[in-house]
N, C-alpha and C. Protein backbone atom coordinates (compact mmCIF):
# COMPACT_ATOMS: atom_id res chain seq x y z
N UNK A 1 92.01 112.53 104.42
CA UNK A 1 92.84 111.74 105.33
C UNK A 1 92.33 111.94 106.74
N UNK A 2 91.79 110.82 107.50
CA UNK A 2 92.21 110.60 108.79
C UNK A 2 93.17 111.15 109.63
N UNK A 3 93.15 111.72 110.71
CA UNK A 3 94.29 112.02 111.13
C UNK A 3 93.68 111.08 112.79
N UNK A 4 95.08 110.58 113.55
CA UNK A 4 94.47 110.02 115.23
C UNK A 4 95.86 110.52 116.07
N UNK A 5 95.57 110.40 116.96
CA UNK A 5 96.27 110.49 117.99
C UNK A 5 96.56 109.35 118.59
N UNK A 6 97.38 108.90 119.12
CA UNK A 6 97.40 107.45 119.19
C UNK A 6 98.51 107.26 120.22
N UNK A 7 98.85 106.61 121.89
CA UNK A 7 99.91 106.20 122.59
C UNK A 7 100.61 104.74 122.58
N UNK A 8 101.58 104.60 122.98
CA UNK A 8 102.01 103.33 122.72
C UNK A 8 101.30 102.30 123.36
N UNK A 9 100.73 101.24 123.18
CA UNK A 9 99.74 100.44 123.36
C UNK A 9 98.57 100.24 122.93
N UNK A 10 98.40 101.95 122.48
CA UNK A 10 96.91 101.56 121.76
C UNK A 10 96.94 101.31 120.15
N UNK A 11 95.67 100.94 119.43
CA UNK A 11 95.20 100.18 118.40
C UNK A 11 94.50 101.06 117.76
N UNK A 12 94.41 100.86 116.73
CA UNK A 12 92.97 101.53 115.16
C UNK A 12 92.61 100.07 114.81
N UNK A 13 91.32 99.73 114.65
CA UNK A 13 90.65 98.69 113.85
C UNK A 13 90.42 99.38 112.20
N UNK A 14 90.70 98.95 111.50
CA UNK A 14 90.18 99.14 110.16
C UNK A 14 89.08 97.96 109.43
N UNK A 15 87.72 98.54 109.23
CA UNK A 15 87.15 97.70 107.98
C UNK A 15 86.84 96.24 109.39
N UNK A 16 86.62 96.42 110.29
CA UNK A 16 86.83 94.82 111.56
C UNK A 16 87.55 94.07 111.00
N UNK A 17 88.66 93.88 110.51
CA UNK A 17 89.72 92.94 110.49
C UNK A 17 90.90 93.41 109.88
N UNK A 18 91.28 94.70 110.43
CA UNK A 18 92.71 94.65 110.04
C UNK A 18 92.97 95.80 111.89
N UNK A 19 94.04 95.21 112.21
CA UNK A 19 94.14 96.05 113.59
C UNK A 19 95.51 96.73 113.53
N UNK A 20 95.48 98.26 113.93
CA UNK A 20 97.11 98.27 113.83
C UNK A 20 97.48 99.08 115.11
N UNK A 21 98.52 98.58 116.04
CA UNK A 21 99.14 99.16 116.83
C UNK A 21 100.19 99.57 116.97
N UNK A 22 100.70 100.76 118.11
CA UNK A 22 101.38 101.10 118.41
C UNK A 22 102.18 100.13 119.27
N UNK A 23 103.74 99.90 118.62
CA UNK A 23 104.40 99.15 119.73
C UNK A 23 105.21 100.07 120.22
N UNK A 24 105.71 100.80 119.52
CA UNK A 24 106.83 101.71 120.37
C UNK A 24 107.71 102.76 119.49
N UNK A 25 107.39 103.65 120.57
CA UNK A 25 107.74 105.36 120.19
C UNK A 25 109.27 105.71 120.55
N UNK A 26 109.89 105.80 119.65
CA UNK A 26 111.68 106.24 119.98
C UNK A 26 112.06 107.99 118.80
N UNK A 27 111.72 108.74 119.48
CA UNK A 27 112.06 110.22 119.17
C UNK A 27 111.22 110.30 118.30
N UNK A 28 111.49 110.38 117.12
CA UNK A 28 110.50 111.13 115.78
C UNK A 28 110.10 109.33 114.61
N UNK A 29 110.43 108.48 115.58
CA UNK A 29 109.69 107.07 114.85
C UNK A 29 109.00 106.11 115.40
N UNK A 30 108.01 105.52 115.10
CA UNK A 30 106.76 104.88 115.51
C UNK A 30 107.63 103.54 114.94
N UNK A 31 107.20 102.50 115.71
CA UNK A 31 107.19 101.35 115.56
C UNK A 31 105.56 100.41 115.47
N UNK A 32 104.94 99.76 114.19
CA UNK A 32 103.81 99.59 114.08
C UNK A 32 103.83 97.93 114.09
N UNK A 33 102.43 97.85 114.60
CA UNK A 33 102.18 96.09 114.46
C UNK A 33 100.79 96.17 113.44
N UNK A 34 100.29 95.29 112.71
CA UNK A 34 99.52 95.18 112.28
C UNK A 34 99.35 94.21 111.56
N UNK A 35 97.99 93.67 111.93
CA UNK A 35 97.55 92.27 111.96
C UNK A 35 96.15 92.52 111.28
N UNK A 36 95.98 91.19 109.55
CA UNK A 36 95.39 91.51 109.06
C UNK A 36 95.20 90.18 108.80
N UNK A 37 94.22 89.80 107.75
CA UNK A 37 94.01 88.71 107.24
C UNK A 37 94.97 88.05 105.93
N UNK A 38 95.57 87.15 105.50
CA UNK A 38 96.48 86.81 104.72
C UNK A 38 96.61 87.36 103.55
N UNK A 39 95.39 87.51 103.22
CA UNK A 39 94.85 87.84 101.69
C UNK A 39 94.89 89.14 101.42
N UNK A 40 95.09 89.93 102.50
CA UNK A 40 95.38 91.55 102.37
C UNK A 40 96.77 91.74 102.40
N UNK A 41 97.50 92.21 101.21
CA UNK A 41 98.79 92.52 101.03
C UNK A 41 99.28 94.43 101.75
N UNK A 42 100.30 94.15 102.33
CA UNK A 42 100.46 95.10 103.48
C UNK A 42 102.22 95.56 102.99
N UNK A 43 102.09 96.63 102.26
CA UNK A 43 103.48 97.39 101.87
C UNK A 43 104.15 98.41 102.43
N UNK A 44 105.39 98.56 102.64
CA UNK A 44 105.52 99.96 103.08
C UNK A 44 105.43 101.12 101.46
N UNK A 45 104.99 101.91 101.69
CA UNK A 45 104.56 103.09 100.71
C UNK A 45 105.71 103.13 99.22
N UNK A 46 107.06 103.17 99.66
CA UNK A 46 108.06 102.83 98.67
C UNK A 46 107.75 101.99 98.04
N UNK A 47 107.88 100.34 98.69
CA UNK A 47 107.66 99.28 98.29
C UNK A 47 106.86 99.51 97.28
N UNK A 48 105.53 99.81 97.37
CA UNK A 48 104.35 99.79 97.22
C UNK A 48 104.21 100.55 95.45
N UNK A 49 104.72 101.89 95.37
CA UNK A 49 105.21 102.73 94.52
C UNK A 49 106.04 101.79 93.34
N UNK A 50 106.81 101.33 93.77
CA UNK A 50 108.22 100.44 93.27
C UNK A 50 107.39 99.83 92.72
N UNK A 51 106.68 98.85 93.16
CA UNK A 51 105.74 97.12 92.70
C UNK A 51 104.58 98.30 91.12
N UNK A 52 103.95 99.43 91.78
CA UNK A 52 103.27 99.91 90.79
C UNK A 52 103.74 100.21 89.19
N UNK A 53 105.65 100.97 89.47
CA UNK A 53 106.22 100.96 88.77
C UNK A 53 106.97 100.22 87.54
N UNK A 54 107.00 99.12 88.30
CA UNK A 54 107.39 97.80 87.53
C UNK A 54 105.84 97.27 86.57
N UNK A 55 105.16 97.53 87.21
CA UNK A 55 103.76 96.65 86.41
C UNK A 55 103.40 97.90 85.02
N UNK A 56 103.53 98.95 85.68
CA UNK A 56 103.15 100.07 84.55
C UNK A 56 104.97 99.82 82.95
N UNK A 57 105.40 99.26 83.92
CA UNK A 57 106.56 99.36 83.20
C UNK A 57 106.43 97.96 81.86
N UNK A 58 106.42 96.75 82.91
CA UNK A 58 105.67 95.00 82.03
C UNK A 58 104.53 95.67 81.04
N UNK A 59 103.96 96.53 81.09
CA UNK A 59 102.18 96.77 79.93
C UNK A 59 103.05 97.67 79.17
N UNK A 60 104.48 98.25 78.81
CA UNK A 60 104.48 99.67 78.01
C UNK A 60 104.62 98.54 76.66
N UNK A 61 105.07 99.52 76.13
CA UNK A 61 105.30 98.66 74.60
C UNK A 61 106.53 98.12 74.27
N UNK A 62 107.45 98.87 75.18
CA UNK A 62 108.91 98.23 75.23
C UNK A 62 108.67 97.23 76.07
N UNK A 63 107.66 97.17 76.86
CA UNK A 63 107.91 95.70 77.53
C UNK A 63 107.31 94.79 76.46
N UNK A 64 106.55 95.08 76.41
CA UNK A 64 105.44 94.10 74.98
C UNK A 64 106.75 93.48 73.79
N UNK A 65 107.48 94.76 73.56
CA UNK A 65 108.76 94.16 72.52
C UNK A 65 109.37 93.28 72.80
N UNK A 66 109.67 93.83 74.38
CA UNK A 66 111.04 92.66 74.50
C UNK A 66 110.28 90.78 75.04
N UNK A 67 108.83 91.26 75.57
CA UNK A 67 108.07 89.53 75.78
C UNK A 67 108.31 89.01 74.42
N UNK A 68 107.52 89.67 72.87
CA UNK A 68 107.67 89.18 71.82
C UNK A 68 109.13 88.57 71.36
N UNK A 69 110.34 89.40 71.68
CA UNK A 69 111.26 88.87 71.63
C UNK A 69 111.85 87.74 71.77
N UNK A 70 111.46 87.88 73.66
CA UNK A 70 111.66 86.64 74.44
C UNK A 70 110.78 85.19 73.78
N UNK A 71 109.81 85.19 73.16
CA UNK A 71 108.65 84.46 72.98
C UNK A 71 109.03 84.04 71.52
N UNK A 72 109.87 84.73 70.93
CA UNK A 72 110.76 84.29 69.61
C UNK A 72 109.13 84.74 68.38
């Protein structure tokens, strides 16, 4: 992992096209902007976890049962 230091106003470029800034610092939380190209899907970490969970969940075999089900 990366680690930066970073003040409110300034930016990280990632990869030249994804930019992320600092908009604003209130006690122990960052407020972020970040601007990417459309096609790059941008989660918060939960989210992100959650969406993995569900897909591992659609491939088990209880999901497989209940599509067959559904699918008669």
């Amino acid at each position: 992992m990366l680690a930066l230091s970073r003040k409110k106003n300034e930016a990280l470029i990632i990869n030249n096209n994804i930019e992320v800034s600092i908009l604003e610092i209130k006690g122990e939380q960052v407020k972020l902007g970040i601007s990417a190209p459309k096609e790059v899907p941008i989660y918060r970490k939960e989210v992100y976890l959650q969406i993995q969970e569900a897909n591992q969940e659609s491939v088990s075999m209880d999901g497989l049962e209940a599509l067959k089900n559904l699918l008669g």
